[in-house]
Protein backbone atom coordinates (compact mmCIF):
# COMPACT_ATOMS: atom_id res chain seq x y z
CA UNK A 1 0.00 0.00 0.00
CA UNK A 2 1.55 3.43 -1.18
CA UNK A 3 2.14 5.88 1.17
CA UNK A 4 -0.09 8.09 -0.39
CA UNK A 5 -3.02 5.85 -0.10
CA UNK A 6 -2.52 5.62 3.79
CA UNK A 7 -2.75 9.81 3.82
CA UNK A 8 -6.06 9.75 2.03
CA UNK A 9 -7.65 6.74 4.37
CA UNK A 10 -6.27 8.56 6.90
CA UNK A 11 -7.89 12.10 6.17
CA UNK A 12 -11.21 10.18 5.37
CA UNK A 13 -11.58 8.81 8.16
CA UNK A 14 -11.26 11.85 10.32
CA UNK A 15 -12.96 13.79 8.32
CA UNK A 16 -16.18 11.34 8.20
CA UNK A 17 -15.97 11.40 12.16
CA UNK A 18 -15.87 15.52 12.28
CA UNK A 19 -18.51 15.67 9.53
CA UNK A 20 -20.81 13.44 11.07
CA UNK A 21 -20.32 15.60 14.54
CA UNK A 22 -21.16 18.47 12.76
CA UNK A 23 -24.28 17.48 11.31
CA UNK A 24 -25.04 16.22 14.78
CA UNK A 25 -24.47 19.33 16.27
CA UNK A 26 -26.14 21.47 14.06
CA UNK A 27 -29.45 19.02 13.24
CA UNK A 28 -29.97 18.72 16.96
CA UNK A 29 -28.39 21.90 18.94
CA UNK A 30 -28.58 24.49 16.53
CA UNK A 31 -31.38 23.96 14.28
CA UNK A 32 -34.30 24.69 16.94
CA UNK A 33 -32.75 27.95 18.02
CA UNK A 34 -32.20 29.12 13.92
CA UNK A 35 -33.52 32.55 12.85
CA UNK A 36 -36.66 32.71 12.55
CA UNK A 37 -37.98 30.38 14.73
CA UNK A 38 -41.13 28.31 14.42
CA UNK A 39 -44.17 30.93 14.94
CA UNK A 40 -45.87 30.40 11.98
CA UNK A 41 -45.71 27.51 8.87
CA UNK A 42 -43.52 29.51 6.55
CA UNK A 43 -41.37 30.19 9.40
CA UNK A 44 -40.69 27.00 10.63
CA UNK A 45 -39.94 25.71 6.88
CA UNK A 46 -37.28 29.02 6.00
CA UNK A 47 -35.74 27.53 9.92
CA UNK A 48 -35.43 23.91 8.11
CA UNK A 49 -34.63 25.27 5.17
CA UNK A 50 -31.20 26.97 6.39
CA UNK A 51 -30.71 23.35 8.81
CA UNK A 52 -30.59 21.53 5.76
CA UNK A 53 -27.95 23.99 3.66
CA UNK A 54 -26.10 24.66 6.76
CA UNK A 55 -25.74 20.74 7.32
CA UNK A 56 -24.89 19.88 3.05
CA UNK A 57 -22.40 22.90 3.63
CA UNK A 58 -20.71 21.55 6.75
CA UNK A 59 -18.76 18.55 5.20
CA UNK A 60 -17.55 20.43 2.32
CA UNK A 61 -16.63 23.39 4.86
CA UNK A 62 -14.11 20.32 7.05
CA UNK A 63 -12.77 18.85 3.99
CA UNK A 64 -11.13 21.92 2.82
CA UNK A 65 -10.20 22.90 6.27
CA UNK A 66 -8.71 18.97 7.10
CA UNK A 67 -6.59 19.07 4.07
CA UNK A 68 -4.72 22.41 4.58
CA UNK A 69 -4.66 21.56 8.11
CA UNK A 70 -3.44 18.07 7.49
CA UNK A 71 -1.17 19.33 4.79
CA UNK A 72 0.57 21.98 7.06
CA UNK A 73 1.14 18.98 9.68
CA UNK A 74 2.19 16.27 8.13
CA UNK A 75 3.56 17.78 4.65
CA UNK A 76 6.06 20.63 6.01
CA UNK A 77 9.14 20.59 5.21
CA UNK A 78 11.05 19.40 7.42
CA UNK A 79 14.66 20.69 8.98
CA UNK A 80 17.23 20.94 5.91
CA UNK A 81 14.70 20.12 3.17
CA UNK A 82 14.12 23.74 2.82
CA UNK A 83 16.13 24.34 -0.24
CA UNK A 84 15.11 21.27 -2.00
CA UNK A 85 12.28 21.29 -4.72
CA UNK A 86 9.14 18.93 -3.65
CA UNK A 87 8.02 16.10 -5.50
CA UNK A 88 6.62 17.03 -9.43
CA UNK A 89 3.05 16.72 -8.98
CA UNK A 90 1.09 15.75 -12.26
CA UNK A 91 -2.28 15.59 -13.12
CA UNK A 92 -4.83 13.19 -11.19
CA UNK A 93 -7.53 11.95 -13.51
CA UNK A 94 -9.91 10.66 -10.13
CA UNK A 95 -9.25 13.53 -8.27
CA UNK A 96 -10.32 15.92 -10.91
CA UNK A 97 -13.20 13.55 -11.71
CA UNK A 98 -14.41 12.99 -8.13
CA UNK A 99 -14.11 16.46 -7.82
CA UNK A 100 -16.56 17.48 -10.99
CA UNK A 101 -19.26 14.84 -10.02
CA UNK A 102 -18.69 15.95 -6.02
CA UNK A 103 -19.58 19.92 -6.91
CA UNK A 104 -21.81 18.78 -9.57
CA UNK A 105 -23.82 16.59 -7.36
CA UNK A 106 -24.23 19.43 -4.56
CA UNK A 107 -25.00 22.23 -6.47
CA UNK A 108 -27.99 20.26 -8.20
CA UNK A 109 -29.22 19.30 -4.89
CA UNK A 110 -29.21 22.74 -4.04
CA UNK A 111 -30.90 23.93 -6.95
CA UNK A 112 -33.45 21.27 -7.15
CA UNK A 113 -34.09 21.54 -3.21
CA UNK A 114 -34.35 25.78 -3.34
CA UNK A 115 -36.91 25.36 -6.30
CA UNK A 116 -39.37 23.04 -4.86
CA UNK A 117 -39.10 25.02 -1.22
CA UNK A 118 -39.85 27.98 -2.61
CA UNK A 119 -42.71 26.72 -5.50
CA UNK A 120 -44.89 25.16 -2.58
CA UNK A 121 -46.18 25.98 0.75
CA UNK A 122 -42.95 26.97 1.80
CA UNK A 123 -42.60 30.28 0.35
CA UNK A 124 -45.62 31.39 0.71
CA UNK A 125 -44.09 34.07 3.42
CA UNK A 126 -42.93 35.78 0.34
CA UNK A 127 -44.52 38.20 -1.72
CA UNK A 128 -45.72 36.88 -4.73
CA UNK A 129 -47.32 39.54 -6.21
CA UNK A 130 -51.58 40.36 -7.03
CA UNK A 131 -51.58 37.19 -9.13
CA UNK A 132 -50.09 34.37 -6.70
CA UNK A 133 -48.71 31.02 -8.10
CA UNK A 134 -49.27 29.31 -5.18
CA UNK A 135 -51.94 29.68 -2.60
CA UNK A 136 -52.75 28.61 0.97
CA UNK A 137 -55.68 26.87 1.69
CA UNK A 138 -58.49 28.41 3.37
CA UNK A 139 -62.29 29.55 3.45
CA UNK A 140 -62.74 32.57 2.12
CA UNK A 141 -65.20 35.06 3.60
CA UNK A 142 -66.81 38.43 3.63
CA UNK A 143 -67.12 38.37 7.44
CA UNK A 144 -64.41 36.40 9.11
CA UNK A 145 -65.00 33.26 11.61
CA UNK A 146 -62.74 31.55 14.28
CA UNK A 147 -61.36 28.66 10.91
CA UNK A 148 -61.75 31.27 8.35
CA UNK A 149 -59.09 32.51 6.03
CA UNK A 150 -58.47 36.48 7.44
CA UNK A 151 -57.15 39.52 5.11
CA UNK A 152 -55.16 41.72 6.61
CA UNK A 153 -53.81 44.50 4.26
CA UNK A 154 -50.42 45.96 5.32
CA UNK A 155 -50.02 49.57 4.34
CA UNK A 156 -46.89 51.01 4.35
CA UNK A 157 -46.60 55.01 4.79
CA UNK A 158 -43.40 57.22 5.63
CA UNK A 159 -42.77 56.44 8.25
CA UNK A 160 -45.28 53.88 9.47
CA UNK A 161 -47.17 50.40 8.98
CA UNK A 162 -51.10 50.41 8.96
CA UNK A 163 -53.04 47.41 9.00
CA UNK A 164 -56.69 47.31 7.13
CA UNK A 165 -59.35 44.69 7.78
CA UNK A 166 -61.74 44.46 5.17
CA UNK A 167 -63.51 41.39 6.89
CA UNK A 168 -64.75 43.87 9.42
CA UNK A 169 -65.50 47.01 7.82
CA UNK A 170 -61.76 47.98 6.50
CA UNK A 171 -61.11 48.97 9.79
CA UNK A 172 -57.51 50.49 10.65
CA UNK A 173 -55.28 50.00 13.58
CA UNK A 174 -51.39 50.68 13.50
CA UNK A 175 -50.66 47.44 15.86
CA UNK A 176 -51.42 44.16 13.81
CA UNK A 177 -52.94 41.44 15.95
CA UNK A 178 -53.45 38.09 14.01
CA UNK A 179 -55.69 35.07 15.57
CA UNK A 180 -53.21 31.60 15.96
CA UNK A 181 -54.33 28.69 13.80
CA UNK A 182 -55.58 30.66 11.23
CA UNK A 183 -54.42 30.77 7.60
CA UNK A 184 -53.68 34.90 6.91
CA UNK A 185 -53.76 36.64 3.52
CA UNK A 186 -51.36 39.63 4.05
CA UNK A 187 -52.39 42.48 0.97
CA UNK A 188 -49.08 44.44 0.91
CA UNK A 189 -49.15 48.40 -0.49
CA UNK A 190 -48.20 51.73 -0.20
CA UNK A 191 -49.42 55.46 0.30
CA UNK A 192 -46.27 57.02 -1.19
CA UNK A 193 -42.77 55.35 -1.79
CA UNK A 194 -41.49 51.83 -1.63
CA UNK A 195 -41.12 50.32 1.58
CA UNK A 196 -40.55 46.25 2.47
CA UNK A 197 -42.77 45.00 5.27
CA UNK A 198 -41.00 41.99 6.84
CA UNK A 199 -42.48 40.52 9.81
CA UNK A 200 -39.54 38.68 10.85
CA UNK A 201 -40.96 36.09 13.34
CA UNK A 202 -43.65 35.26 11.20
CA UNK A 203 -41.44 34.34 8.58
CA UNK A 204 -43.21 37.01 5.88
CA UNK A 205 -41.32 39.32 3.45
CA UNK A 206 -42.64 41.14 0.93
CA UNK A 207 -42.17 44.45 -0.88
CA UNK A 208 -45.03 47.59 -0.71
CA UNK A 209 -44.98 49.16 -3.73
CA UNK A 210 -47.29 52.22 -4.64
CA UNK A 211 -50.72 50.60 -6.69
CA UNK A 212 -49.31 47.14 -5.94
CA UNK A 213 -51.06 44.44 -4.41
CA UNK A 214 -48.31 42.19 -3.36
CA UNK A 215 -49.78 38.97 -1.61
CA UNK A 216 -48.32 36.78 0.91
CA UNK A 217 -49.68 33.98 3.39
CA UNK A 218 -48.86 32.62 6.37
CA UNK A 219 -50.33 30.62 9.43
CA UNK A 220 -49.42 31.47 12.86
CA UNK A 221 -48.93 28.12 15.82
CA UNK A 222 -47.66 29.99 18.55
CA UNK A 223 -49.26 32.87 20.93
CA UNK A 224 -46.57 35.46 21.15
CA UNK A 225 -45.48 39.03 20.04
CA UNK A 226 -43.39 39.31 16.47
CA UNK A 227 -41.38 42.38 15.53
CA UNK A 228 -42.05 44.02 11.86
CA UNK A 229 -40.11 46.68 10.40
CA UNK A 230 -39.19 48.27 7.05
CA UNK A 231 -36.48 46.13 5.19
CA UNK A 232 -35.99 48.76 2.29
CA UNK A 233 -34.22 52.18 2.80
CA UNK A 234 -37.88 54.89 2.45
CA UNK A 235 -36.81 57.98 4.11
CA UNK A 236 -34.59 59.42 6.53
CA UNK A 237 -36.38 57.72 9.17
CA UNK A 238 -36.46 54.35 7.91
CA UNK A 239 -34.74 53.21 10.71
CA UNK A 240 -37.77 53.77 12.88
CA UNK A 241 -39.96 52.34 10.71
CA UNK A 242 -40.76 49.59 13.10
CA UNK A 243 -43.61 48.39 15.66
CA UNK A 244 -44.68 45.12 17.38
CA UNK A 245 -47.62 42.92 16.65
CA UNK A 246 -49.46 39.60 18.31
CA UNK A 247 -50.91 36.49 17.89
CA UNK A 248 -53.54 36.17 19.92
CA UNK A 249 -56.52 33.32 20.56
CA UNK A 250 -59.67 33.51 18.13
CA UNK A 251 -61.38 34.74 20.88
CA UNK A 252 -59.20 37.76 21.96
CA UNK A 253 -58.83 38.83 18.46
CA UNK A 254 -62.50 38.95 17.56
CA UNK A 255 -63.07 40.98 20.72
CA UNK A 256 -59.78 42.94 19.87
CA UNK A 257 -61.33 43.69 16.55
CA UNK A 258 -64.62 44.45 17.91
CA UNK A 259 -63.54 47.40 20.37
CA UNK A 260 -61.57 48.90 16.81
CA UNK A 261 -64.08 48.51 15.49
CA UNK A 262 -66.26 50.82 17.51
CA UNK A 263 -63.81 53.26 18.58
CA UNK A 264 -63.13 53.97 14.67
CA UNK A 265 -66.86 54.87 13.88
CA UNK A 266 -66.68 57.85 16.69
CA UNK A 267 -63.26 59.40 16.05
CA UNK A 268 -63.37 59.93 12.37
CA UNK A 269 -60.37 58.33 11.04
CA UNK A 270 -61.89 56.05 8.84
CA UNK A 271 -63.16 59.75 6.67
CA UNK A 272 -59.75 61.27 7.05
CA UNK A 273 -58.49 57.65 5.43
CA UNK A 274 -58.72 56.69 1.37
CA UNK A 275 -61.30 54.70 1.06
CA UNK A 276 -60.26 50.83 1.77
CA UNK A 277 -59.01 49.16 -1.34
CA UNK A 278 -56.53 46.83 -2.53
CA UNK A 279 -54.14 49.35 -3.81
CA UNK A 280 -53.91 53.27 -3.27
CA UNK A 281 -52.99 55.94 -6.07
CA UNK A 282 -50.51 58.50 -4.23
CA UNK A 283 -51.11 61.32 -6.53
CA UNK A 284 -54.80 61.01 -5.40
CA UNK A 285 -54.14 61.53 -1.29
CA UNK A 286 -52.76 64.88 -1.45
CA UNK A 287 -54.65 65.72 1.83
CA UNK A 288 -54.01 62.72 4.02
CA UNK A 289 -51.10 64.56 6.38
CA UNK A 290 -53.77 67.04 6.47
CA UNK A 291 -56.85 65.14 7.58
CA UNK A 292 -54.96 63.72 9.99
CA UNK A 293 -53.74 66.26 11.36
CA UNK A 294 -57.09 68.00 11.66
CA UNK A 295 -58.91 64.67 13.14
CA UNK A 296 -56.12 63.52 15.86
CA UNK A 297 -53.56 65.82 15.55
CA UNK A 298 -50.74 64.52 13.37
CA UNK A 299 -48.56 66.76 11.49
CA UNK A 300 -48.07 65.90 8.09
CA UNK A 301 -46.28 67.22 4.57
CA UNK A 302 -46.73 66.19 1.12
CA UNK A 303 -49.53 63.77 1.97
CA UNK A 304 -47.28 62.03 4.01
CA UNK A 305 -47.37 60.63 7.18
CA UNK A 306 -45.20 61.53 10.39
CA UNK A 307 -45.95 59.79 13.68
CA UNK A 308 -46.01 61.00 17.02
CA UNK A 309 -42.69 59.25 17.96
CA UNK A 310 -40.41 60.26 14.38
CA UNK A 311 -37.76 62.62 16.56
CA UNK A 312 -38.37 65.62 14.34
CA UNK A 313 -41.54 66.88 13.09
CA UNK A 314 -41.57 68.65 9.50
């Protein structure tokens, strides 16, 4: 047996123990504790989907690092070899072959894993425009029920998030409370420039373009708070574009929506508002910053819309 055969049994061998470890470790340890987590369905699949690259990547990651380790150990030159030239290295037809089908075989898995992950359920978190390829299962109502699908349109304004309800009137709040166990249509917009609503622990991205009804889904499992902020640079305050929502129990959120409900009909915001619908024509809310302002006291320019808590007030 050539002493070159005993370096590569060697090196495999290791190498199949530390790979195997890895996976281990990172199947078991680290997957659960991933970004995003496991709130919602789309969540918990963009969680397994980084477990599963993280643990194709990790062999590939030791092998490199074994061989220049193992090279730098057992290959240096040793004490009064430095002037002499090394042994002429020619070409390896097995290497260079195991090598093309090796890289070959990974990068299709990739691809061909990527494209059916994000063709079915599992990136439905996305935004997949008015027209969506793919869409969740659920009743569909006028008036929603605890097992009905629920719309909530996300409306993204400088420098804030709105939430509509059309399933109860259109009614507006700016925290967005969801019901757990419930499939959720998210109807993404704008009032002026682009923004990118991402509510990260839900596992739901999409872009909010002016007149564009981008469409996203998404079922929550967990009770809990979620953070969602702007993910696309609107303004000089994009970094505060930001707020909190929950998921709540069926019942909580119908009595949630309830007391919006009436507390919208007797302040008037719902006439300072556009009229609810799936997109919104900026050149055609000229007066928005100024309703506002006149029904609860915002302070507004352009048609735009400054919150209470922006640091500095136009």
């Amino acid at each position: 047996m050539s002493e070159n055969t005993n370096h590569w049994r060697r090196m495999l061998g290791i190498w199949l123990v530390l790979a195997l470890a890895a996976d281990l470790l990172i199947w078991l340890a680290w997957k659960p504790h991933l970004p995003p987590g496991d709130m919602t369905d789309s969540a918990r699949h963009q969680q397994f989907d980084i477990a599963v690259l993280a643990v194709t990547a990790a062999p590939v990651v030791i092998a490199v690092l074994l061989y220049f380790v193992y090279s730098i150990v057992v290959f240096r030159a040793k004490p009064g070899e430095e002037d002499q030239d090394g042994e002429p290295i020619y070409g390896n037809t097995k290497v260079q072959a195991a090598w093309i089908i090796t890289t070959t075989v990974i990068v299709m898995f990739a691809f061909g894993f990527g494209t059916v992950e994000l063709i079915g359920p599992a990136g439905a978190g996305a935004g997949e425009g008015p027209n969506p390829i793919w869409k969740l299962a659920g009743k569909q109502t006028s008036t929603w029920q605890p097992g009905d699908m629920l719309q909530v349109q996300a409306i993204g304004q400088q420098w804030a998030w709105t939430f509509r309800y059309p399933q109860f009137g259109g009614i507006e709040s700016s925290t967005m409370i969801i019901p757990v166990d419930t499939p959720v249509t998210f109807h993404v917009t704008s009032l002026d420039v682009i923004h990118s609503f991402w509510a990260y622990q839900l596992g739901v991205k999409a872009d909010a373009n002016p007149q564009v009804d981008n469409v996203a889904y998404t079922t929550a499992k967990q009770l809990g708070s979620f953070r969602l902020q702007c993910n696309e640079l609107c303004g000089i305050w994009h970094g505060a574009m930001y707020d909190y929502g929950k998921v709540v129990s069926a019942g909580d959120f119908q009595a949630w929506a309830g007391g919006v409900q009436s507390k919208e009909q007797g302040n008037g915001i719902l006439a300072a508002l556009p009229p609810y619908s799936l997109t919104y024509d900026p050149t055609t809310i000229s007066q928005l910053g100024k309703n506002l302002q006149t029904v609860i006291g915002l302070t507004g320019s352009s048609g735009y819309f400054y919150p209470p808590t922006d640091p500095v007030q136009p």
